[in-house]
N, C-alpha and C. Protein backbone atom coordinates (compact mmCIF):
# COMPACT_ATOMS: atom_id res chain seq x y z
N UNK A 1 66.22 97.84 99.58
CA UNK A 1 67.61 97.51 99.88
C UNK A 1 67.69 97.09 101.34
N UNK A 2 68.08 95.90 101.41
CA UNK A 2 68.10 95.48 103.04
C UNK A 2 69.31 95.95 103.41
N UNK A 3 69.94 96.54 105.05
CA UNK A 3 71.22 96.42 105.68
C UNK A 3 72.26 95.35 105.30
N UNK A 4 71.88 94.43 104.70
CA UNK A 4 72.77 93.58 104.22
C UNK A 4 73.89 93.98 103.29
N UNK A 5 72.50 94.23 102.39
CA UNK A 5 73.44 94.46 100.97
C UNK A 5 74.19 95.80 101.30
N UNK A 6 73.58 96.48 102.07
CA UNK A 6 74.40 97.99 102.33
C UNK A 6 75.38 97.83 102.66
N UNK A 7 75.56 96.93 103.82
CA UNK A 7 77.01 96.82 104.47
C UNK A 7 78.17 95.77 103.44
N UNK A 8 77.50 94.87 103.05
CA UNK A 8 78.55 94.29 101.75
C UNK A 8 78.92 95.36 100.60
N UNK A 9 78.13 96.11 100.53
CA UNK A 9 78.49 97.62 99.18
C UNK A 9 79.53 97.98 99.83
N UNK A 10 79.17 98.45 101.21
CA UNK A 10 80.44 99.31 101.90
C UNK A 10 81.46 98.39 102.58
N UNK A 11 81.88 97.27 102.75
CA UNK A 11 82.61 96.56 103.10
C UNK A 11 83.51 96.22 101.94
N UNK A 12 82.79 95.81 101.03
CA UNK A 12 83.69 95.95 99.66
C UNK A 12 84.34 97.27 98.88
N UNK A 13 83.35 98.27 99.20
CA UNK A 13 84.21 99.75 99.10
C UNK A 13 85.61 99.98 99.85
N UNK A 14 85.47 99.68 101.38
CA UNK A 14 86.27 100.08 102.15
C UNK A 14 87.90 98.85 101.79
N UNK A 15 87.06 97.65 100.95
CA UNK A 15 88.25 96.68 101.19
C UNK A 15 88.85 97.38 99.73
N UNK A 16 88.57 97.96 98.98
CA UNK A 16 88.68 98.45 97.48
C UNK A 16 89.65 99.57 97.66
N UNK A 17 89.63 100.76 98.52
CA UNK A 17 90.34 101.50 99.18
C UNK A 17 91.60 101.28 99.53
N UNK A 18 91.27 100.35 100.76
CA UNK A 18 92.53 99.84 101.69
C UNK A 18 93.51 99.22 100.56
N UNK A 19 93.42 98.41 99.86
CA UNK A 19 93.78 98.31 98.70
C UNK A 19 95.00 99.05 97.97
N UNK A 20 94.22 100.29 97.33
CA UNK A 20 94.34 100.97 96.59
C UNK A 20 95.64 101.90 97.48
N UNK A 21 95.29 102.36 98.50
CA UNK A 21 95.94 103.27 99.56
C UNK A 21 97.22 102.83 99.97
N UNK A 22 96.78 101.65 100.33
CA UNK A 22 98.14 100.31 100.75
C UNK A 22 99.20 100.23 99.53
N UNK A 23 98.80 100.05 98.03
CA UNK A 23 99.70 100.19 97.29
C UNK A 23 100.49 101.42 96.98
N UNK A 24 99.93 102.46 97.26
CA UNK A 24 100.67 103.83 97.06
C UNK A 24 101.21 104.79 98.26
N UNK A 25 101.26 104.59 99.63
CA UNK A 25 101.46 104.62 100.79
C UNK A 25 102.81 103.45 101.90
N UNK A 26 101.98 102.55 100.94
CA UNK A 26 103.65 101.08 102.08
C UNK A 26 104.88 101.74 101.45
N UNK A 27 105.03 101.63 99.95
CA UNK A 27 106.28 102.08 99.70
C UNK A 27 106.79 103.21 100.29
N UNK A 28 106.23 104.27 99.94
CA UNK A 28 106.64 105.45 101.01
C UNK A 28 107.04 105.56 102.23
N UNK A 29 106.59 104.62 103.05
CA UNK A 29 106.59 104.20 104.80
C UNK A 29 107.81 103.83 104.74
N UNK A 30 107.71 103.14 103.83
CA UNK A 30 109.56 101.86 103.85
C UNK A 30 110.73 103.22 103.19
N UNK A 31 110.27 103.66 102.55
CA UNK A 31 111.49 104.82 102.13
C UNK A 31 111.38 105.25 102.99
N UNK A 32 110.74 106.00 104.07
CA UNK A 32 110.59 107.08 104.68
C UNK A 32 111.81 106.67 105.98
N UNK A 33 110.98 105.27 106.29
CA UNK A 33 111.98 104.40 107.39
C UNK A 33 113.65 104.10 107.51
N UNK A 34 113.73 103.86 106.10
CA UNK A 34 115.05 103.33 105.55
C UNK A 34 115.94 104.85 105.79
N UNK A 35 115.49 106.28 105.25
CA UNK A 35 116.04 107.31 105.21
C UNK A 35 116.13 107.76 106.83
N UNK A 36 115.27 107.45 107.39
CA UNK A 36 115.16 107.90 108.69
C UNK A 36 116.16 107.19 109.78
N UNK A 37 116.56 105.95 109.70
CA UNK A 37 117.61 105.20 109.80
C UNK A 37 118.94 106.27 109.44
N UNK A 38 118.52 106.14 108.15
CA UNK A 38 120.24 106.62 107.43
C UNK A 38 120.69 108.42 108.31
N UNK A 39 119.71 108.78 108.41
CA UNK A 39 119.65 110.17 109.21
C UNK A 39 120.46 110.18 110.66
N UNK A 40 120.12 109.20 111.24
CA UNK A 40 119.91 108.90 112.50
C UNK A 40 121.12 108.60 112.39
N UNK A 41 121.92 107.49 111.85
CA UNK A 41 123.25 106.85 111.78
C UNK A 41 124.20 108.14 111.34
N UNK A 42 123.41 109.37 110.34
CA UNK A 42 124.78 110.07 109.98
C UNK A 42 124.37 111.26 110.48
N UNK A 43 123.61 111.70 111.88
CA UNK A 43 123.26 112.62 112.37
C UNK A 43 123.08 113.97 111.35
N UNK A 44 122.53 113.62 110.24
CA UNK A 44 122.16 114.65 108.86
C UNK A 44 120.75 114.85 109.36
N UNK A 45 120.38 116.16 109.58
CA UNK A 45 118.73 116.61 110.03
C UNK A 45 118.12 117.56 108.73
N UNK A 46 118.77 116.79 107.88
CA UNK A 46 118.34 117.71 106.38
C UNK A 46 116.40 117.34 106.11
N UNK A 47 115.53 118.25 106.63
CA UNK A 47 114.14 117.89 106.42
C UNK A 47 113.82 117.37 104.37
N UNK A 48 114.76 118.12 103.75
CA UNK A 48 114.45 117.48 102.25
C UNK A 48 114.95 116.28 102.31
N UNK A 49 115.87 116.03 102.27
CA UNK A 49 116.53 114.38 102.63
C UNK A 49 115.27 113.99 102.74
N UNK A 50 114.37 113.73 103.50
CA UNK A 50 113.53 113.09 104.18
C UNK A 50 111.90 113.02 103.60
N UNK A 51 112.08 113.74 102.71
CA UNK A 51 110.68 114.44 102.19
C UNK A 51 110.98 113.87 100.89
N UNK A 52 111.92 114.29 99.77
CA UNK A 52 111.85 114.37 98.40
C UNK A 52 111.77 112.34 97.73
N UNK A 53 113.14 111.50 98.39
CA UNK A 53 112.66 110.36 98.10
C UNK A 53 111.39 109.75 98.19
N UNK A 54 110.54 110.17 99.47
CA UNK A 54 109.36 109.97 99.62
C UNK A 54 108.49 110.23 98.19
N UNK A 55 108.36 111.18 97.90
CA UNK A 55 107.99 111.57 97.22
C UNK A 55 107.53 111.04 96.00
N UNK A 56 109.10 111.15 95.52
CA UNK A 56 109.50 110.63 94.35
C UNK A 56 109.23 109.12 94.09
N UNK A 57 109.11 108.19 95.58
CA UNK A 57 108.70 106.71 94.93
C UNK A 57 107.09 106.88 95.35
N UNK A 58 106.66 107.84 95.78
CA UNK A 58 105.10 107.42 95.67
C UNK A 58 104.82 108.12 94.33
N UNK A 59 105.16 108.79 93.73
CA UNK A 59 104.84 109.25 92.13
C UNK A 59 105.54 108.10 91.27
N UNK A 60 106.19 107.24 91.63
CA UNK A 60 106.83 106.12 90.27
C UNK A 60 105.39 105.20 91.29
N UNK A 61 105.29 105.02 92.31
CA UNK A 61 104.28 104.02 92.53
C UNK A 61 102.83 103.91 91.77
N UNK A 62 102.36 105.39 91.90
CA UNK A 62 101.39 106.10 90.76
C UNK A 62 101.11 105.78 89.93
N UNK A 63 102.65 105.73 89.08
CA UNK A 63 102.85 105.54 87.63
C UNK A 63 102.75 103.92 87.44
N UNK A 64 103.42 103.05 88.36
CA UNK A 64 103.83 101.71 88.20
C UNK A 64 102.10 100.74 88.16
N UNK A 65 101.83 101.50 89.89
CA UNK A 65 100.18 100.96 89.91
C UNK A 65 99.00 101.72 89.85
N UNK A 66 99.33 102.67 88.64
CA UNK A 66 98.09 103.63 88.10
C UNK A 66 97.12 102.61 87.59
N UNK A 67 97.72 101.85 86.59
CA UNK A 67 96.45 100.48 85.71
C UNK A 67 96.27 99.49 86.27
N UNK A 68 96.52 99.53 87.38
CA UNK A 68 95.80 98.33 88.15
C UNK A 68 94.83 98.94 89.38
N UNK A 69 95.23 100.50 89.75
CA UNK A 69 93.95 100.88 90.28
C UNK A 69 92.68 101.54 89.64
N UNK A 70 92.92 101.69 88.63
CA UNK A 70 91.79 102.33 88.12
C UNK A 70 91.27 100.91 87.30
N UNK A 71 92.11 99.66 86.98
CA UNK A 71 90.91 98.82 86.90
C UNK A 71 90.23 98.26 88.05
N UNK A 72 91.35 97.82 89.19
CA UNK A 72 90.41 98.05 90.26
C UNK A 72 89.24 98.89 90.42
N UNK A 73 89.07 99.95 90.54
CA UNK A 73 88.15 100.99 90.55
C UNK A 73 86.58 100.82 89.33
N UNK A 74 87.17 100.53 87.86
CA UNK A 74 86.36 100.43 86.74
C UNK A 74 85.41 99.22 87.41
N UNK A 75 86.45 98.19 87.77
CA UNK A 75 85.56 96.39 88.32
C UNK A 75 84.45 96.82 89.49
N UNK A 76 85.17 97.63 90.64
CA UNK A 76 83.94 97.77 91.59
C UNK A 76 82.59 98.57 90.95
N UNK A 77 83.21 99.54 89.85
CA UNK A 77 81.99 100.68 89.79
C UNK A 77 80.88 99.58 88.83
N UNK A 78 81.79 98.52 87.84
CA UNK A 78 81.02 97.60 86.68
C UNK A 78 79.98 96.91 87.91
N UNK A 79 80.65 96.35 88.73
CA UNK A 79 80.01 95.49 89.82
C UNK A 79 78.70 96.33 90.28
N UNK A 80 79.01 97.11 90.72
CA UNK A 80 77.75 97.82 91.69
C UNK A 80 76.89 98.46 90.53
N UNK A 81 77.27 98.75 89.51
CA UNK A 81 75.95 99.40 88.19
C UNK A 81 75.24 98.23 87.88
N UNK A 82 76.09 96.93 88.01
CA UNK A 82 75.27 95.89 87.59
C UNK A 82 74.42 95.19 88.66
N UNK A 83 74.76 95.37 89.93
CA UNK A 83 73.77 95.23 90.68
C UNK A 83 72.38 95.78 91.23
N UNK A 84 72.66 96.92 90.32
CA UNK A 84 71.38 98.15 90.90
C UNK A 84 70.21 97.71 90.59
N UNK A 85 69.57 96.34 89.65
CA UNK A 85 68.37 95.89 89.87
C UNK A 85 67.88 95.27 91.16
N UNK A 86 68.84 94.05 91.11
CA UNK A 86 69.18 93.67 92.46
C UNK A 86 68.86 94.18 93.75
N UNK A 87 69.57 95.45 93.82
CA UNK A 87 69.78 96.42 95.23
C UNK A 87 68.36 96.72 95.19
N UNK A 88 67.85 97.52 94.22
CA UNK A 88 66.54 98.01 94.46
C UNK A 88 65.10 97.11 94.67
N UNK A 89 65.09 96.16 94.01
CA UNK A 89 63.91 95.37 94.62
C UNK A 89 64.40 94.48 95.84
């Protein structure tokens, strides 16, 4: 296995991730922001306020882009089983 192929395995891992993370994480950021706004404007320091929407759209995000990360996930793992002749000589 040359450094090559190592670092394209793990460059494509890490881009497979970012990915994956990015879809179930941005939404949350943007709720989190939007509420944090609304806080700020109605001087409400309610810590659930702030916590539970969060929440709640990263579990519908879950649900929304559950089948597109785990085929994501199935494609990288198909990819790299099928390369393991490859890798090794």
């Amino acid at each position: 296995m040359s450094p090559e192929s190592l670092i394209d395995i793990f460059r494509e891992a890490l881009s497979v991730i970012v990915l994956i993370v990015s879809a179930i994480i941005l939404p949350g950021l943007f709720i989190g922001l939007i509420v944090a706004v609304f806080q700020a404007a109605t001087s409400i320091n309610e810590q659930t306020l702030s916590f539970l929407p969060r929440l709640v759209i990263t579990l519908l995000c879950i649900l929304i882009f559950g089948p597109w990360i785990i085929n994501k996930l199935v494609t990288y793992a198909k990819t790299l089983y099928m390369n393991i002749p490859y890798l090794i000589s």
